[in-house]
N, C-alpha and C. Protein backbone atom coordinates (compact mmCIF):
# COMPACT_ATOMS: atom_id res chain seq x y z
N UNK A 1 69.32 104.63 108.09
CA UNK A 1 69.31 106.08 108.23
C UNK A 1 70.56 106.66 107.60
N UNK A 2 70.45 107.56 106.98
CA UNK A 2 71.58 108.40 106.09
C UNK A 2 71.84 110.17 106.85
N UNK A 3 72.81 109.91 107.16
CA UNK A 3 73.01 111.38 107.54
C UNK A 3 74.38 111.54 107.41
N UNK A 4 74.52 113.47 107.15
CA UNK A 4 75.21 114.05 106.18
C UNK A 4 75.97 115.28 107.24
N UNK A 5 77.05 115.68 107.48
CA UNK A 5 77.38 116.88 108.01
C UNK A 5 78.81 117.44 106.91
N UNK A 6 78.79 118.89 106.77
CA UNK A 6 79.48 119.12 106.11
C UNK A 6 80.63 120.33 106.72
N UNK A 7 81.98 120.89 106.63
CA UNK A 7 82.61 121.74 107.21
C UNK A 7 83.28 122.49 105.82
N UNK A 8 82.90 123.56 106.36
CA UNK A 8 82.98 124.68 104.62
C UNK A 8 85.04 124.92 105.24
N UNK A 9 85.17 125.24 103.54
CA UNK A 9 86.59 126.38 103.52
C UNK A 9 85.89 128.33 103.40
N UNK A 10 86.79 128.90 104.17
CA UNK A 10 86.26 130.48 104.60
C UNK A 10 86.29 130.86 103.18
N UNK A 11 86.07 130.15 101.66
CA UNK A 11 85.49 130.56 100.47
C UNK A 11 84.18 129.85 100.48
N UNK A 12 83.41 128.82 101.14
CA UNK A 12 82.38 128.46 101.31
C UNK A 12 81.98 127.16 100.54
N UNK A 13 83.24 126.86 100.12
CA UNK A 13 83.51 125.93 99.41
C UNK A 13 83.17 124.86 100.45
N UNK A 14 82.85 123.83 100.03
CA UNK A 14 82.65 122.04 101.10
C UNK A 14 84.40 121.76 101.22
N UNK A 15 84.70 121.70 102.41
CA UNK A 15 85.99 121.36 102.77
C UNK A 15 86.24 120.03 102.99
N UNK A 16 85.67 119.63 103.98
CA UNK A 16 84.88 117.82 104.34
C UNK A 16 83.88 117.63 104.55
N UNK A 17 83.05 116.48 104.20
CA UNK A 17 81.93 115.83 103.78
C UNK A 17 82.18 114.63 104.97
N UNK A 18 80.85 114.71 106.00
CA UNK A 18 80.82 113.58 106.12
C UNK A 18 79.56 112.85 106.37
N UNK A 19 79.42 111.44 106.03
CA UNK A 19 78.20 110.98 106.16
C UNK A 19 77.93 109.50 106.46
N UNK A 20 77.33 108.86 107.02
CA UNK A 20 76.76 108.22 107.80
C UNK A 20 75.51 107.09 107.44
N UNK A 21 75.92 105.85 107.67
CA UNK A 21 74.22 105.10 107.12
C UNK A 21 74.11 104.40 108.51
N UNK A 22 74.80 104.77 109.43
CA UNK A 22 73.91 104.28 110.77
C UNK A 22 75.16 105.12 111.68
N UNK A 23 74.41 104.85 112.63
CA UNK A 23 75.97 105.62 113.91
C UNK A 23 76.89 104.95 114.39
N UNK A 24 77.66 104.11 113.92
CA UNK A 24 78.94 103.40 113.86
C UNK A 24 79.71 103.53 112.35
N UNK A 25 78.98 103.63 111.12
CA UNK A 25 79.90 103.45 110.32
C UNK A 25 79.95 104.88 109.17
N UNK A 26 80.82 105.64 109.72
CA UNK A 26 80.81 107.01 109.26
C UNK A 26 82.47 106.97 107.78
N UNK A 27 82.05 108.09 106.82
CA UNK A 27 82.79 108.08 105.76
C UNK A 27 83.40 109.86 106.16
N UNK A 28 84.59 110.28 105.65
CA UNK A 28 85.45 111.57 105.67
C UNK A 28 85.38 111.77 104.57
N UNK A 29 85.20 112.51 103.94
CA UNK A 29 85.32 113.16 101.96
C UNK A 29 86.29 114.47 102.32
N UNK A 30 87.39 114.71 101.59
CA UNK A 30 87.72 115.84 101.77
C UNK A 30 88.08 116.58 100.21
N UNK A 31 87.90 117.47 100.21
CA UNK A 31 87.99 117.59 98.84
C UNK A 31 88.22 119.28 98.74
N UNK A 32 89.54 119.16 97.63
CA UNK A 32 90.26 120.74 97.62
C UNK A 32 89.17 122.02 97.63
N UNK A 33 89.99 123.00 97.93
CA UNK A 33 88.70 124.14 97.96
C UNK A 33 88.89 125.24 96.33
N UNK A 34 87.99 124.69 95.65
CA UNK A 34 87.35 124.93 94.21
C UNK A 34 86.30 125.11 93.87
N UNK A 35 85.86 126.05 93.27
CA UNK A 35 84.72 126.45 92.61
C UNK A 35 84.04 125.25 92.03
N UNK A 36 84.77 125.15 90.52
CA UNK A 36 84.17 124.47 90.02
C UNK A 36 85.13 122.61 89.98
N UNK A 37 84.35 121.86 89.49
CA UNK A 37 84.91 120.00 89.62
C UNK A 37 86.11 119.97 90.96
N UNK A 38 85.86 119.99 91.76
CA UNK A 38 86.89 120.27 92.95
C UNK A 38 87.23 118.36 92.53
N UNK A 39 88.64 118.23 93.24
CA UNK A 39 88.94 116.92 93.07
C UNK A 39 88.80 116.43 94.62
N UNK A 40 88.86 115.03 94.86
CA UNK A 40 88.93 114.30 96.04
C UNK A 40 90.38 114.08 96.56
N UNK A 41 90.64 114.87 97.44
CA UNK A 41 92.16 114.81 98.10
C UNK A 41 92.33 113.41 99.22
N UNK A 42 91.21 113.56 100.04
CA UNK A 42 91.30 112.16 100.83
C UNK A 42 89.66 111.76 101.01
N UNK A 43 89.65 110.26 101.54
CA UNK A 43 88.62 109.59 101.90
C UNK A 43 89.16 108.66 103.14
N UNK A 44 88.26 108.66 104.57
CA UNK A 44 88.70 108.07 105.63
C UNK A 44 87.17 107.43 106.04
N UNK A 45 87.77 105.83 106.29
CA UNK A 45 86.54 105.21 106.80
C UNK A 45 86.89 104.84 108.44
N UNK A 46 85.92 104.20 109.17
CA UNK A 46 86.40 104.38 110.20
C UNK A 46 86.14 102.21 110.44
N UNK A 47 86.81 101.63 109.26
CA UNK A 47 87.12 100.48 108.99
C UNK A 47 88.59 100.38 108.78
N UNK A 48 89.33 101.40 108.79
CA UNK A 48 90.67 100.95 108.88
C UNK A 48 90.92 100.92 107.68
N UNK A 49 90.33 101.36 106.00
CA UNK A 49 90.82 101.68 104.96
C UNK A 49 90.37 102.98 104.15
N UNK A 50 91.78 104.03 104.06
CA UNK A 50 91.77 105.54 103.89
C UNK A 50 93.09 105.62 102.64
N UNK A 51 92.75 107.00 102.21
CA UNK A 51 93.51 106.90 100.72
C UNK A 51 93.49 107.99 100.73
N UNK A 52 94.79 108.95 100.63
CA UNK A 52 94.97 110.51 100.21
C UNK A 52 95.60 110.62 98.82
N UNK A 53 95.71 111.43 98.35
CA UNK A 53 95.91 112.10 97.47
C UNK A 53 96.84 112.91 97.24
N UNK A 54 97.87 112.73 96.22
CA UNK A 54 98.61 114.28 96.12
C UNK A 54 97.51 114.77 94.87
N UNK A 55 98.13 116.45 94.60
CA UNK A 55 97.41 116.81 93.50
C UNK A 55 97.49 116.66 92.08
N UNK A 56 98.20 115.55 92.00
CA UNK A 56 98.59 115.51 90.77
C UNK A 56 97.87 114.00 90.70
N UNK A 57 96.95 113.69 91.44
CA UNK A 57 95.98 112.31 91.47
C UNK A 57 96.58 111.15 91.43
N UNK A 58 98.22 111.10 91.93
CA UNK A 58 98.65 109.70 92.46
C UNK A 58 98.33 109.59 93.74
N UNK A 59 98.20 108.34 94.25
CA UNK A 59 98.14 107.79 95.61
C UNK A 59 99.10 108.32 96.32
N UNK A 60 99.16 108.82 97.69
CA UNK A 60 100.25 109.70 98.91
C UNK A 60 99.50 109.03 100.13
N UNK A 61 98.95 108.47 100.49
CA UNK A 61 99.25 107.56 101.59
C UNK A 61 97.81 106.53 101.93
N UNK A 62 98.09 105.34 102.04
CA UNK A 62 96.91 104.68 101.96
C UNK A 62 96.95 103.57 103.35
N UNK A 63 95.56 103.59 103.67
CA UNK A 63 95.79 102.65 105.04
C UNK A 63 94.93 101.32 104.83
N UNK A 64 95.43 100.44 105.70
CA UNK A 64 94.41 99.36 105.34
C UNK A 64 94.30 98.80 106.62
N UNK A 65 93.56 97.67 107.07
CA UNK A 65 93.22 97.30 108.19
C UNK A 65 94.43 96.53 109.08
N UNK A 66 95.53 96.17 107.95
CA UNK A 66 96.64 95.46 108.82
C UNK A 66 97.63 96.69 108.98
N UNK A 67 97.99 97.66 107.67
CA UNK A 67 99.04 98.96 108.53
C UNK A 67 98.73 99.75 107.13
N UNK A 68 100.12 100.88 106.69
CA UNK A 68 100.04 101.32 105.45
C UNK A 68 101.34 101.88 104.86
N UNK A 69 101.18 102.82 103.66
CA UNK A 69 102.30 102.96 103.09
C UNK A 69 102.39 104.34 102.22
N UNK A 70 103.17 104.95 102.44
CA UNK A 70 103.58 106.20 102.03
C UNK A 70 104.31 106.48 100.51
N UNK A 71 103.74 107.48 99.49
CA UNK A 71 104.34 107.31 98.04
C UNK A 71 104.86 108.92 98.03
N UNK A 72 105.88 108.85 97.23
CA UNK A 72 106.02 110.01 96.52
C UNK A 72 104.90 110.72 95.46
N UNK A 73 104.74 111.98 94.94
CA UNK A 73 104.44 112.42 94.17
C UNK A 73 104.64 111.65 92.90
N UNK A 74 105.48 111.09 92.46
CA UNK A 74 106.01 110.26 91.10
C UNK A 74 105.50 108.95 91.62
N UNK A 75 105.16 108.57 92.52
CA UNK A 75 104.22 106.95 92.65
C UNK A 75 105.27 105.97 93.13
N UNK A 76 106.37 106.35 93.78
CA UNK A 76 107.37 106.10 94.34
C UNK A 76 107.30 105.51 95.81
N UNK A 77 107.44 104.40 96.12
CA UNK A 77 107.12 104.04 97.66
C UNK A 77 108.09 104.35 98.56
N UNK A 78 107.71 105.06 99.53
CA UNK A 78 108.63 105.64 100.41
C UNK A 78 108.72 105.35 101.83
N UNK A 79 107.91 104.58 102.26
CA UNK A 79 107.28 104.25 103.24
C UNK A 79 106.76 103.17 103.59
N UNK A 80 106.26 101.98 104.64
CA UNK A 80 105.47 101.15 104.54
C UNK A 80 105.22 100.83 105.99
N UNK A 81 104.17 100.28 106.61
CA UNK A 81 104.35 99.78 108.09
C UNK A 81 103.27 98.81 108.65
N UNK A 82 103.42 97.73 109.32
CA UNK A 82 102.25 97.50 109.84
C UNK A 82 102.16 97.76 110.86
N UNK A 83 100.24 97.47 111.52
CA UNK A 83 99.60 98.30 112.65
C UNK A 83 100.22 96.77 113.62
N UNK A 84 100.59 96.22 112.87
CA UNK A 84 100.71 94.68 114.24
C UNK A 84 102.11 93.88 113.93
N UNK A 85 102.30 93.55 115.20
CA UNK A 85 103.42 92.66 115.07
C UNK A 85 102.99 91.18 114.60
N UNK A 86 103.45 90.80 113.86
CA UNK A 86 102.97 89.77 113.54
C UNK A 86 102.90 88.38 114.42
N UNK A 87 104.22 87.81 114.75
CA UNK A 87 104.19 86.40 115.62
C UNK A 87 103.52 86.95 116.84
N UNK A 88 103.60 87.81 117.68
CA UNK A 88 102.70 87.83 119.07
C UNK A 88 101.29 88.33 118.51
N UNK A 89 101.01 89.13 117.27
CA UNK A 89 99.58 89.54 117.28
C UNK A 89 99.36 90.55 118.31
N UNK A 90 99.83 91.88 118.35
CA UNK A 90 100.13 93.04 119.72
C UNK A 90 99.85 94.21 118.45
N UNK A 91 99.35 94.82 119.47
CA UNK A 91 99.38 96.12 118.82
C UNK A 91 101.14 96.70 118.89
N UNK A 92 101.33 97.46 117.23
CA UNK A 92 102.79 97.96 117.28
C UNK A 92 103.18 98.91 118.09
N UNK A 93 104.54 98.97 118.61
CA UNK A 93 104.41 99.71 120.29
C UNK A 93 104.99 101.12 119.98
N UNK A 94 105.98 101.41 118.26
CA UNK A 94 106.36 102.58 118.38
C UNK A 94 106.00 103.01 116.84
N UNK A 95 105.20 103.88 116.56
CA UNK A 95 105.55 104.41 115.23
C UNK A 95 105.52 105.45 115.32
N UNK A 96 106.47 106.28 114.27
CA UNK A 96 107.38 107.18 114.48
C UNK A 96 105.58 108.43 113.76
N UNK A 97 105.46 109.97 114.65
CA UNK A 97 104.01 110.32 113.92
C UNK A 97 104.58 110.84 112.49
N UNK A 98 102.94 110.52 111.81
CA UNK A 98 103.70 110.90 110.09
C UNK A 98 102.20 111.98 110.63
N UNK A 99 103.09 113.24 110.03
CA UNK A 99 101.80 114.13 109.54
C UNK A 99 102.14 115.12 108.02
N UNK A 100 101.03 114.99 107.69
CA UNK A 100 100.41 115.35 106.05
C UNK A 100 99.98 116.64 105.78
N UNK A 101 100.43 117.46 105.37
CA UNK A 101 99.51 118.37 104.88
C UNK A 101 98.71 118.59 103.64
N UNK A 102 97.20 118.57 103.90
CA UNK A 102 96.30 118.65 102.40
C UNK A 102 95.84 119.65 101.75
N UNK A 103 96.44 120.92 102.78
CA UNK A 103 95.82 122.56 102.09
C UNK A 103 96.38 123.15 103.00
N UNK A 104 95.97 124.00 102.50
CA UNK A 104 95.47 125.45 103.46
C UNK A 104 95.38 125.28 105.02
N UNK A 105 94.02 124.54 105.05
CA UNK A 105 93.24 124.72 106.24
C UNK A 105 93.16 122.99 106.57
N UNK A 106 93.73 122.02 105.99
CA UNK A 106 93.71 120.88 106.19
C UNK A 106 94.77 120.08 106.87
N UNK A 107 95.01 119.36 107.78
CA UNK A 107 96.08 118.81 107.95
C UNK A 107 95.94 117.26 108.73
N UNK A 108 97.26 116.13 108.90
CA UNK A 108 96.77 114.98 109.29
C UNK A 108 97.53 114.34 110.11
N UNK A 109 97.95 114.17 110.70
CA UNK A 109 98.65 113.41 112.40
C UNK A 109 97.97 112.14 112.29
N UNK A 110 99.36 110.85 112.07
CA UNK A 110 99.27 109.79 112.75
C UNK A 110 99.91 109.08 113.60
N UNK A 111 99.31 108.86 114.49
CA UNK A 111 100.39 108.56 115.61
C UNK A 111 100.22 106.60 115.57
N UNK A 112 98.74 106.08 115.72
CA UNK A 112 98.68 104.54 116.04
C UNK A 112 97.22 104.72 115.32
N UNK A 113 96.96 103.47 114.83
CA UNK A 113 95.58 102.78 114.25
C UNK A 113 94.39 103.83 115.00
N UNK A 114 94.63 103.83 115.71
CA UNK A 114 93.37 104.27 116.78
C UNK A 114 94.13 106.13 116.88
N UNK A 115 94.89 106.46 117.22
CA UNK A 115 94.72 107.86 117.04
C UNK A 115 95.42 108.45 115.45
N UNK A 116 94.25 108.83 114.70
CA UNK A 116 94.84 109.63 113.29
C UNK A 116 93.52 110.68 113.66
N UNK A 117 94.13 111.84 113.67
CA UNK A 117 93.73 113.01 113.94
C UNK A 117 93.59 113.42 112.52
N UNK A 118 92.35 114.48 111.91
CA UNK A 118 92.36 115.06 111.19
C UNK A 118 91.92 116.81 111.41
N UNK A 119 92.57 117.18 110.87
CA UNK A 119 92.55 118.88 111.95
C UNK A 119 91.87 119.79 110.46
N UNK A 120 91.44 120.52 110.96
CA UNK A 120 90.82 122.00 109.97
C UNK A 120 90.68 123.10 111.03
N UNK A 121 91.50 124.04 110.05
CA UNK A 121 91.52 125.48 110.64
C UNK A 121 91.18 126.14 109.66
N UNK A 122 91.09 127.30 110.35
CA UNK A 122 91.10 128.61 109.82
C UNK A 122 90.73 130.03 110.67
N UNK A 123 90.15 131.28 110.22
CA UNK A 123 90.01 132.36 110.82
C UNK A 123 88.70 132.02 111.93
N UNK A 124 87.71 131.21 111.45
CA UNK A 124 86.76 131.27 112.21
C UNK A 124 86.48 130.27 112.95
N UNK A 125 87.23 129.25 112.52
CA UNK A 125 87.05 127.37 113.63
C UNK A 125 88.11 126.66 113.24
N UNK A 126 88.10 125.89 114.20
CA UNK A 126 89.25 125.45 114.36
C UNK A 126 88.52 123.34 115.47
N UNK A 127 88.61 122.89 114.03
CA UNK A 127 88.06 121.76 114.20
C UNK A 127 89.25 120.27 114.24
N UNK A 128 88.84 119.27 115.22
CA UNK A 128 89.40 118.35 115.10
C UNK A 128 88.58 117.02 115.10
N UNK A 129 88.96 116.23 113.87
CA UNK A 129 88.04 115.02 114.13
C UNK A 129 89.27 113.60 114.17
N UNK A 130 88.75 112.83 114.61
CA UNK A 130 89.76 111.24 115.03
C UNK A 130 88.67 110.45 114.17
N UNK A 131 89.58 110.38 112.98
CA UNK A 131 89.72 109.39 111.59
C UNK A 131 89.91 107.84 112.09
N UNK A 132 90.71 107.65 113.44
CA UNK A 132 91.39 106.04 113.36
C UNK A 132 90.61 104.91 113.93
N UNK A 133 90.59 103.76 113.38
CA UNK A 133 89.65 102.57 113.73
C UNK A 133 90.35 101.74 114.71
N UNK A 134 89.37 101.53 115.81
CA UNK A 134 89.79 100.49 117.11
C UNK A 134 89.24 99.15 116.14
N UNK A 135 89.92 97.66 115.73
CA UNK A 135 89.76 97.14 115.06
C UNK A 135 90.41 95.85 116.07
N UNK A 136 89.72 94.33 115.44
CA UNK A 136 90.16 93.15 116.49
C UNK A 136 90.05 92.04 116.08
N UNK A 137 91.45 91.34 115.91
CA UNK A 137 91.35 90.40 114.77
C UNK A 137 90.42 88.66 115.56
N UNK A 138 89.45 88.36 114.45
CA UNK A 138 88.84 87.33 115.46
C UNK A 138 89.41 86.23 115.88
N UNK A 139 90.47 86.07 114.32
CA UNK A 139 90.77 84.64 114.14
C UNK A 139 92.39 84.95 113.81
N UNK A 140 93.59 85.64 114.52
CA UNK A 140 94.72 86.23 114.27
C UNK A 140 95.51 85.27 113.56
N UNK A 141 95.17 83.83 114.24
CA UNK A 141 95.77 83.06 113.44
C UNK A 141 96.08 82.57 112.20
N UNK A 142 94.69 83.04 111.54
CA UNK A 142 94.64 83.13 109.93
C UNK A 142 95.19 84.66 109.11
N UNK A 143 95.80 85.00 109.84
CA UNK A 143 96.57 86.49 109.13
C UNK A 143 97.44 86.08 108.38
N UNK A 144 97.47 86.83 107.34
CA UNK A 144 98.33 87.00 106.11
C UNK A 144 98.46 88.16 105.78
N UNK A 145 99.70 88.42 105.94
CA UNK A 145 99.97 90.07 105.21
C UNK A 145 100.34 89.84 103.95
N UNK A 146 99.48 90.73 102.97
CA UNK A 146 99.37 90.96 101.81
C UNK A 146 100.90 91.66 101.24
N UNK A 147 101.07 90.77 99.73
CA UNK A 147 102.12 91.48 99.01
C UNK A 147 102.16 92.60 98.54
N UNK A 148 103.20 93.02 98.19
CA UNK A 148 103.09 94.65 97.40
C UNK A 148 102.48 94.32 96.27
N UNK A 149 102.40 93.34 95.24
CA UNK A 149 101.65 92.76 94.33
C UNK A 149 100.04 93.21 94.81
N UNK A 150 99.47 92.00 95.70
CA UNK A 150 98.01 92.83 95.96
C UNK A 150 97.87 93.61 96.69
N UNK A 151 98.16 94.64 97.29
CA UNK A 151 98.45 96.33 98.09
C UNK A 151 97.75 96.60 96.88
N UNK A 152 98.75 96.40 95.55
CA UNK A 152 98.14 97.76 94.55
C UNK A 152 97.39 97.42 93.63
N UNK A 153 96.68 95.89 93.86
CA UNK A 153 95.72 95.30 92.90
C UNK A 153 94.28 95.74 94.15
N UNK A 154 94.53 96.10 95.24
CA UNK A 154 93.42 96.09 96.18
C UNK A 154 93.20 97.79 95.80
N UNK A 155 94.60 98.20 96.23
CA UNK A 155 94.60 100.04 95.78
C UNK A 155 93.97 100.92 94.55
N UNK A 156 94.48 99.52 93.53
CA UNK A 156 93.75 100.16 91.80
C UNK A 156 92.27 99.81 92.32
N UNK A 157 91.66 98.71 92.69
CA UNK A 157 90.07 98.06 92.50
C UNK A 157 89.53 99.61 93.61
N UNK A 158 89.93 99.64 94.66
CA UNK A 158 89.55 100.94 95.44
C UNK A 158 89.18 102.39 95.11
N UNK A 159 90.43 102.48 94.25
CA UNK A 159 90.62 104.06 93.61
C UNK A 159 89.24 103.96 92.61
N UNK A 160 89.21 102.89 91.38
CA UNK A 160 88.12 102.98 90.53
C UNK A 160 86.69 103.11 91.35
N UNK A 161 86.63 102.14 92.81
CA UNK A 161 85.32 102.03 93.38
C UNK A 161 85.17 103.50 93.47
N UNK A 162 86.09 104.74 94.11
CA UNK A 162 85.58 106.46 94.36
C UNK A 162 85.39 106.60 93.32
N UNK A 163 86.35 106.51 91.90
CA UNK A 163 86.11 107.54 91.17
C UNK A 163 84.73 107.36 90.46
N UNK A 164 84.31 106.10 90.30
CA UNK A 164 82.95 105.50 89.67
C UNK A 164 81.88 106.27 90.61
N UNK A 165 81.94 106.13 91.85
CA UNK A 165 81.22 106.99 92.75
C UNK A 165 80.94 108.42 92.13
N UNK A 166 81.98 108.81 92.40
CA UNK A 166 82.45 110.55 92.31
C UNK A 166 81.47 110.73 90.37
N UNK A 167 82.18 109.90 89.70
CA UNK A 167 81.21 109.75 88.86
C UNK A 167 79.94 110.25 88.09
N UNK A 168 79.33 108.90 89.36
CA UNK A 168 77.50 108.78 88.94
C UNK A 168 77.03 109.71 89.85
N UNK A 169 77.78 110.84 91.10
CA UNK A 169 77.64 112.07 91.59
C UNK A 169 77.14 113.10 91.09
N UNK A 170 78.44 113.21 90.28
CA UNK A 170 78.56 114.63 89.19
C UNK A 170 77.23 114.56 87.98
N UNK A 171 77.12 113.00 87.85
CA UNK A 171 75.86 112.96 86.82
C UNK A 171 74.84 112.77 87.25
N UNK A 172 74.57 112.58 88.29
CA UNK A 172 73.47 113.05 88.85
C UNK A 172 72.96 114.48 89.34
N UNK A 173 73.75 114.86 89.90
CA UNK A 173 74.07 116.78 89.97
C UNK A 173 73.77 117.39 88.58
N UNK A 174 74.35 116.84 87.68
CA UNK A 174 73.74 117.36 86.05
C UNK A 174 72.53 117.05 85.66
N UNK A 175 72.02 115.71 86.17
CA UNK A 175 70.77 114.98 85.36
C UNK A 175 70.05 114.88 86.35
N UNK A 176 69.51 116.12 87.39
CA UNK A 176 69.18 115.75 88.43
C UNK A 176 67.54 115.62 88.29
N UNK A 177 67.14 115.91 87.23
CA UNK A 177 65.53 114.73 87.34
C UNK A 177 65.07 113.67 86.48
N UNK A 178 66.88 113.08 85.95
CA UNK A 178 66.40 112.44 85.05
C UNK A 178 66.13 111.13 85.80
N UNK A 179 66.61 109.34 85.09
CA UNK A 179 66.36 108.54 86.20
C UNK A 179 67.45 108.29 86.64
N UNK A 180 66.89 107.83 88.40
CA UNK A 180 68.14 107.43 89.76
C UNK A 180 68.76 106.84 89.24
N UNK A 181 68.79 105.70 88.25
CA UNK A 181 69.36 104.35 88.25
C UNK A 181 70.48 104.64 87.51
N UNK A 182 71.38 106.06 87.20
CA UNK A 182 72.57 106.10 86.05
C UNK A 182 73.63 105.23 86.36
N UNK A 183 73.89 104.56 85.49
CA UNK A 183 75.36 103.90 85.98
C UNK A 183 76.06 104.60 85.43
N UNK A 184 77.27 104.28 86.03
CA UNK A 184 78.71 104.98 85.86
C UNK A 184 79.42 104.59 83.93
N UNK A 185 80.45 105.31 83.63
CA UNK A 185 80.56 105.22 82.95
C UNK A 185 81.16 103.77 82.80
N UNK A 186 81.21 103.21 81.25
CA UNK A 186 81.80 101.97 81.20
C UNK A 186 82.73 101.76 81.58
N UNK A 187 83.76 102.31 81.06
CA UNK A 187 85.52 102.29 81.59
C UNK A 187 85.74 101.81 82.46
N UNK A 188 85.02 102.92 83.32
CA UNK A 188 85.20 102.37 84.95
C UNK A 188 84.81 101.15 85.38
N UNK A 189 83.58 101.13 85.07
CA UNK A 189 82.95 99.21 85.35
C UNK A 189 83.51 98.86 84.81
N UNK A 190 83.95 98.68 83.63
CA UNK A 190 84.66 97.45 82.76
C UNK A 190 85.77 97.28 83.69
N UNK A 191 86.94 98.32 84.27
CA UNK A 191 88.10 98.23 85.19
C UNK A 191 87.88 97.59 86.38
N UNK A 192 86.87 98.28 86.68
CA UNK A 192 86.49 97.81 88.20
C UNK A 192 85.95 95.87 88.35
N UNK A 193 85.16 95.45 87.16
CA UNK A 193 85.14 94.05 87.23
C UNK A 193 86.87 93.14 86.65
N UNK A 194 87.21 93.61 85.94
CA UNK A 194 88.60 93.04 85.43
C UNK A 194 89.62 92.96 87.09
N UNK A 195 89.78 94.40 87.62
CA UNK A 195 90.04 94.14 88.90
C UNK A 195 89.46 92.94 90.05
N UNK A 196 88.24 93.25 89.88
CA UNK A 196 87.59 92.38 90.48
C UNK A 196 87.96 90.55 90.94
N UNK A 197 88.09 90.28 89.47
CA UNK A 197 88.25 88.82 88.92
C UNK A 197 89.90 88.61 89.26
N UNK A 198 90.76 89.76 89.13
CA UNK A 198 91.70 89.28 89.35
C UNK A 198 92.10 89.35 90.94
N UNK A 199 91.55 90.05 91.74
CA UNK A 199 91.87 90.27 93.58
C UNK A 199 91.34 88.82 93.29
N UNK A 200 89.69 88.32 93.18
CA UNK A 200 89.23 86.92 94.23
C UNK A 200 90.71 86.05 93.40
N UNK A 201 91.00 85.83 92.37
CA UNK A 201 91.57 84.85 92.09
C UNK A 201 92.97 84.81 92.90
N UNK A 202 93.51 85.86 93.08
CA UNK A 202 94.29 86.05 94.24
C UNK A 202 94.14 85.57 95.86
N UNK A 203 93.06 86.01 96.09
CA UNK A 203 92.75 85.59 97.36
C UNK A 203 91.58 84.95 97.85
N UNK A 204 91.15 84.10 96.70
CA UNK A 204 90.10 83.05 97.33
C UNK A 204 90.90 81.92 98.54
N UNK A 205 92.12 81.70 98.36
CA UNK A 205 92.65 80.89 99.43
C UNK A 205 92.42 81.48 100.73
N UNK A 206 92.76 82.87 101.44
CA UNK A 206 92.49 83.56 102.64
C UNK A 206 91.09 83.51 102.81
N UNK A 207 91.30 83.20 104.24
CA UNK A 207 90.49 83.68 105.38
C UNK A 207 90.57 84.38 106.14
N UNK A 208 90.05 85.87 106.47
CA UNK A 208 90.43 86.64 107.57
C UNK A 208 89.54 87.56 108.00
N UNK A 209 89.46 87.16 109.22
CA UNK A 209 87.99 88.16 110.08
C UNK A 209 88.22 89.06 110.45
N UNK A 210 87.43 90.17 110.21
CA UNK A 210 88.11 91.07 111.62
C UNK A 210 86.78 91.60 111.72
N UNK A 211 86.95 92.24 113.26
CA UNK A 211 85.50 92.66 113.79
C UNK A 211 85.53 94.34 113.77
């Protein structure tokens, strides 16, 4: 089952997008308020991996299922943390809240894995939704925290998976009776498998579950 809810900006613009292929595993789209080619400011899964945006389309804060890490505008790391202590395997007991602003009417509070608040206001509503994943490692013992090396070999393969999305979207919105089956442009696939080949070769040694 596929289902779709959407929350406008007071120009009527789609503010966030969200949608659904069963009732546990829901997606956040947020995307600036623009007329026309609006860009993707953030995407939040409720798997514990989310990716914002500054506007100048570098990465500004990305989460992953073990913690995350904060960039400058210039792609500058400013930040980093994990959600767990590592030798006891505990949830982390203090992080300091980081909150974001994505507009206008957008804004983002994180306090722990499990509470990241995402807020929208404006003149007529005033909405709050909880972005953060309750997550549980099966097998803790096989944890490995990932290098800054693959952070941004996992981060590049990610970014191409939206934009290839975002994509075969827009061309479908244009070619909308031509056939379903458009693939994305090459570039992108060609990037997205080169990425590909190089994450497994990285991490065919790991094992790691999480539920």
């Amino acid at each position: 089952m596929f289902l779709e809810w959407e929350q406008s900006y007071p120009s009527g613009n789609v503010a966030i997008l969200i949608s659904s292929v069963d009732y546990v595993d829901f997606t956040f789209i947020i995307m600036e308020d623009k007329d026309v080619k609006p860009k993707l400011q953030a995407i939040f899964t409720n798997r514990g991996q989310s990716t914002c945006y500054h506007p100048n389309g570098l990465i500004w804060l990305n989460l992953t299922q073990l913690g995350g890490f904060l960039c400058s505008e210039t792609g500058a790391l400013r930040r980093r943390w994990s959600w767990l202590n590592i030798a006891p395997h505990v949830q982390a007991a203090h992080l300091q809240p980081l909150c974001l602003v994505l507009g206008p009417n957008i804004s983002l509070r994180i306090q722990t894995q499990e509470r990241i608040s995402l807020n929208f206001t404006s003149r007529q509503s005033r909405v709050r939704f909880n972005v953060g994943s309750e997550l549980t490692l099966a097998h803790p013992e096989w944890l490995e925290v990932p290098g800054p090396n693959r952070l941004q070999k996992h981060l590049r393969l990610k970014s191409l998976e939206i934009y290839s999305l975002l994509d075969r979207m827009q061309t479908c919105m244009v070619y909308l009776h031509s056939h379903p089956n458009i693939k994305p442009r090459y570039s992108l696939t060609a990037q997205m498998q080169r990425h590909r080949r190089q994450t497994d070769k990285g991490t065919s040694h790991m094992k790691t579950h999480v539920l």
